[in-house]
C-alpha atoms as a PDB file:
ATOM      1  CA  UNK A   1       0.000   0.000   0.000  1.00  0.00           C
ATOM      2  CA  UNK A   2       1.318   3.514  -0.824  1.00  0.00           C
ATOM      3  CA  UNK A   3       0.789   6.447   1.032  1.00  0.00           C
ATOM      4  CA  UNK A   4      -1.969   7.565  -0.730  1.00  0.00           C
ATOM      5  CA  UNK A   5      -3.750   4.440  -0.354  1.00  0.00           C
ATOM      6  CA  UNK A   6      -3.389   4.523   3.508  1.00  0.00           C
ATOM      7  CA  UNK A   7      -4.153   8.118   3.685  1.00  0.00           C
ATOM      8  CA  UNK A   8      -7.514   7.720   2.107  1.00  0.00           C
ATOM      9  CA  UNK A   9      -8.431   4.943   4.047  1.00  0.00           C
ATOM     10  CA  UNK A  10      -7.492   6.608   7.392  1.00  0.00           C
ATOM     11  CA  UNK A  11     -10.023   9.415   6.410  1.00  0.00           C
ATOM     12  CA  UNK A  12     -12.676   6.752   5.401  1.00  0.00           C
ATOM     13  CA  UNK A  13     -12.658   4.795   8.770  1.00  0.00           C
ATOM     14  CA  UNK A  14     -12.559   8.279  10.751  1.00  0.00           C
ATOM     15  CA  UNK A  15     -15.311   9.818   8.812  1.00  0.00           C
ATOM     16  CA  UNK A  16     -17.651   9.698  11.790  1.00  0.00           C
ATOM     17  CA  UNK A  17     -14.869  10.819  13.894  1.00  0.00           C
ATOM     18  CA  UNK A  18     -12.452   8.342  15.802  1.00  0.00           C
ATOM     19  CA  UNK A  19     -13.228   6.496  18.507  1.00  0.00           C
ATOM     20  CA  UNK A  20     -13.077   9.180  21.672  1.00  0.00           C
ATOM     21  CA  UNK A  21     -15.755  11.528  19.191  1.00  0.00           C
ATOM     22  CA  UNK A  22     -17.845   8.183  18.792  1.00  0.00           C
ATOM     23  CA  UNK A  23     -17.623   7.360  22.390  1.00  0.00           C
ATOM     24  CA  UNK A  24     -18.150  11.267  23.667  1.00  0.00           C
ATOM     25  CA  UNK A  25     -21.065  10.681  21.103  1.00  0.00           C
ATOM     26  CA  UNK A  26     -22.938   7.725  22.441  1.00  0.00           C
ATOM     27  CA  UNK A  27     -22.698   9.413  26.323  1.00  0.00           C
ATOM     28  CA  UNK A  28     -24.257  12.268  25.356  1.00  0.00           C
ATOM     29  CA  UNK A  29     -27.169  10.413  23.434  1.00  0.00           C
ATOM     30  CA  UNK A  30     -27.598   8.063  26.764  1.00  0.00           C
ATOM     31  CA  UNK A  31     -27.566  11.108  28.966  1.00  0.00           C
ATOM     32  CA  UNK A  32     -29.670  13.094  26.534  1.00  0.00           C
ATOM     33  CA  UNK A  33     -32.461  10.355  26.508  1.00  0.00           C
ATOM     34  CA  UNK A  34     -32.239   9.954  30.163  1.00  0.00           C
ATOM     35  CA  UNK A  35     -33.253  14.040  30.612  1.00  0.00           C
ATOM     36  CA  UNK A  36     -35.987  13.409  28.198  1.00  0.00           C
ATOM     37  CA  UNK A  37     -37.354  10.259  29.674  1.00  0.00           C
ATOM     38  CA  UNK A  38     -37.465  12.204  33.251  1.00  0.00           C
ATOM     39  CA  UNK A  39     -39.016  15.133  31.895  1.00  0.00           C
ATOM     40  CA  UNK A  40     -41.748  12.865  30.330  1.00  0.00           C
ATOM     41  CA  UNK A  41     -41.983  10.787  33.932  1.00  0.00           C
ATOM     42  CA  UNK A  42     -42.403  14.022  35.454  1.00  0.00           C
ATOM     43  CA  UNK A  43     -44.979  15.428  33.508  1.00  0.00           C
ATOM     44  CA  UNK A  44     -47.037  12.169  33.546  1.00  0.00           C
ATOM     45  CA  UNK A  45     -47.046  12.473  37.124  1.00  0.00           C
ATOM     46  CA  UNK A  46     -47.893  16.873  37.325  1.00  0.00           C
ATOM     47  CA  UNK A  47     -50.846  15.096  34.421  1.00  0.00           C
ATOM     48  CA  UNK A  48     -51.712  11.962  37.130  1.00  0.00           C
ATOM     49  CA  UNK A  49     -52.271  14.638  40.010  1.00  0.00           C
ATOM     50  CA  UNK A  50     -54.399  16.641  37.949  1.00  0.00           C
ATOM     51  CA  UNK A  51     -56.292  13.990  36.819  1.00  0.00           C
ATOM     52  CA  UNK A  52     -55.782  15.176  33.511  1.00  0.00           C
ATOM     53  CA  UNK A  53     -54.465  12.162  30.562  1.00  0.00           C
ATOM     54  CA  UNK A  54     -50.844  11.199  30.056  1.00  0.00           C
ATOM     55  CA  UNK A  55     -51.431   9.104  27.032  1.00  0.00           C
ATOM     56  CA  UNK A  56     -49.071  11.715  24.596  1.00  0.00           C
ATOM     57  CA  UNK A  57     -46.410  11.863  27.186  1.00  0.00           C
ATOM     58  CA  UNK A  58     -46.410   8.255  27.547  1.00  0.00           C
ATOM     59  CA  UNK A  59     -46.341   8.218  23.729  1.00  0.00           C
ATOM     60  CA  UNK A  60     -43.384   9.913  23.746  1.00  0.00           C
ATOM     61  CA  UNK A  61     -41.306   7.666  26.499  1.00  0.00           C
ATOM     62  CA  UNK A  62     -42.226   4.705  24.724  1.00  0.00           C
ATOM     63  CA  UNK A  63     -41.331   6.022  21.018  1.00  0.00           C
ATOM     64  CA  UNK A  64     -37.957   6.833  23.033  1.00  0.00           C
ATOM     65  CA  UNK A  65     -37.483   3.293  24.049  1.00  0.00           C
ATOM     66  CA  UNK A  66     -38.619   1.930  21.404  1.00  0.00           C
ATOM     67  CA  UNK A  67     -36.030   3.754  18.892  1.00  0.00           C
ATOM     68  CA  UNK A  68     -33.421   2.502  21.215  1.00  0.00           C
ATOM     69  CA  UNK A  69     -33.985  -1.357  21.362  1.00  0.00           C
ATOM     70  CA  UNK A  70     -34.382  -1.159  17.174  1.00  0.00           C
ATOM     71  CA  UNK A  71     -31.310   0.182  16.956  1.00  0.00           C
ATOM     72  CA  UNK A  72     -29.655  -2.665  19.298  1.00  0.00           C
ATOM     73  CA  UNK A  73     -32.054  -5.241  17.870  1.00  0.00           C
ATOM     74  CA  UNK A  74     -30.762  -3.926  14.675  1.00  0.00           C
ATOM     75  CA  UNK A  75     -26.671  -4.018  15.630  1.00  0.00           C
ATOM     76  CA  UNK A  76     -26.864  -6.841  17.995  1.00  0.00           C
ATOM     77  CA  UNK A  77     -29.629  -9.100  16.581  1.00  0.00           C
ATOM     78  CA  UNK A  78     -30.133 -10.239  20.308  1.00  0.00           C
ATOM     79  CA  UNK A  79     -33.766 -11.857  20.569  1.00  0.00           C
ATOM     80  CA  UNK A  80     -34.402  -9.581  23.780  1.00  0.00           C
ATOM     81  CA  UNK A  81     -33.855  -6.687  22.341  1.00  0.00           C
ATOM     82  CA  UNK A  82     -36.563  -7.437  19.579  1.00  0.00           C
ATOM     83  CA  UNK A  83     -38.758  -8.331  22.238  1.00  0.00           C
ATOM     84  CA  UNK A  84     -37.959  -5.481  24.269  1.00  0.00           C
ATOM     85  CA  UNK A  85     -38.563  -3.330  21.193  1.00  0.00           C
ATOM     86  CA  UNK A  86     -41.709  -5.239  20.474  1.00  0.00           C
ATOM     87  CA  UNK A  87     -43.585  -4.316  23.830  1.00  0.00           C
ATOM     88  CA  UNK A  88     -42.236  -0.421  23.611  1.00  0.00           C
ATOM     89  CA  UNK A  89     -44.025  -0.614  20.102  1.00  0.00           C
ATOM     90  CA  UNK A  90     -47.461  -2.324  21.636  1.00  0.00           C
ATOM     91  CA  UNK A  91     -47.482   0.522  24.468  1.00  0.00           C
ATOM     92  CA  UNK A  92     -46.337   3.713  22.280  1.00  0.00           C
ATOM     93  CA  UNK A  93     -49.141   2.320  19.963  1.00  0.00           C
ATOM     94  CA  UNK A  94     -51.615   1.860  23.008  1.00  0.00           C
ATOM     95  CA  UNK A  95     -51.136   5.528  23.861  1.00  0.00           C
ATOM     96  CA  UNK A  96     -51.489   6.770  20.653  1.00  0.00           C
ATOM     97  CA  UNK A  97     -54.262   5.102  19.907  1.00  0.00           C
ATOM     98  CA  UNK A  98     -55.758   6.511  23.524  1.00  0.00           C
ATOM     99  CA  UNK A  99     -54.680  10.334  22.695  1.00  0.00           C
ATOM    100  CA  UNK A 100     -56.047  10.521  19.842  1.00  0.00           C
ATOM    101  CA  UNK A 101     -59.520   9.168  21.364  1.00  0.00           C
ATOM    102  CA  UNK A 102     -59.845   5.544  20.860  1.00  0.00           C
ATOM    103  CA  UNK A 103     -60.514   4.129  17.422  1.00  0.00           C
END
């Protein structure tokens, strides 16, 4: 291999950054989702007090988990993560289905 060759396949690997930007990455997705998901919790709970519905919150948490065990079901092809993603995709459906009125 020349150094061309290597040079151009340096930049390919690192084209979403190298390893400490992909790490760096990932923690600030987890700790991004975990502010969202608390948010939610605590707005279905203000909602709960109330008495008022939740459903669209809820909606939103399980969308949330549900985008996350795809993408490992995806990557990992672990049958618990499908399953995992399967029940997220029952409930955010479930709450949908309940914001919007019943159907």
């Amino acid at each position: 291999m020349n150094k061309e060759e290597i040079l151009k396949r340096s930049q390919t690997e690192n084209m979403l950054g190298d390893e400490r930007d992909q790490q760096i990455r990932t923690e600030s997705d987890s700790f991004s989702l975990i502010f969202t998901l608390a948010v939610t919790l605590l707005l279905v709970a203000v909602n709960s007090i109330k008495g008022l519905p939740s459903d669209g919150f809820l909606a939103i948490f399980w969308a949330s988990i549900l985008g996350r065990y795809c993408l490992f079901f995806y990557r990992h092809r672990k049958a618990y993560h499908g399953i995992l993603a399967l029940a997220a995709a029952v409930l955010c459906i479930a709450n949908i289905v309940e914001y919007l009125g019943g159907i």
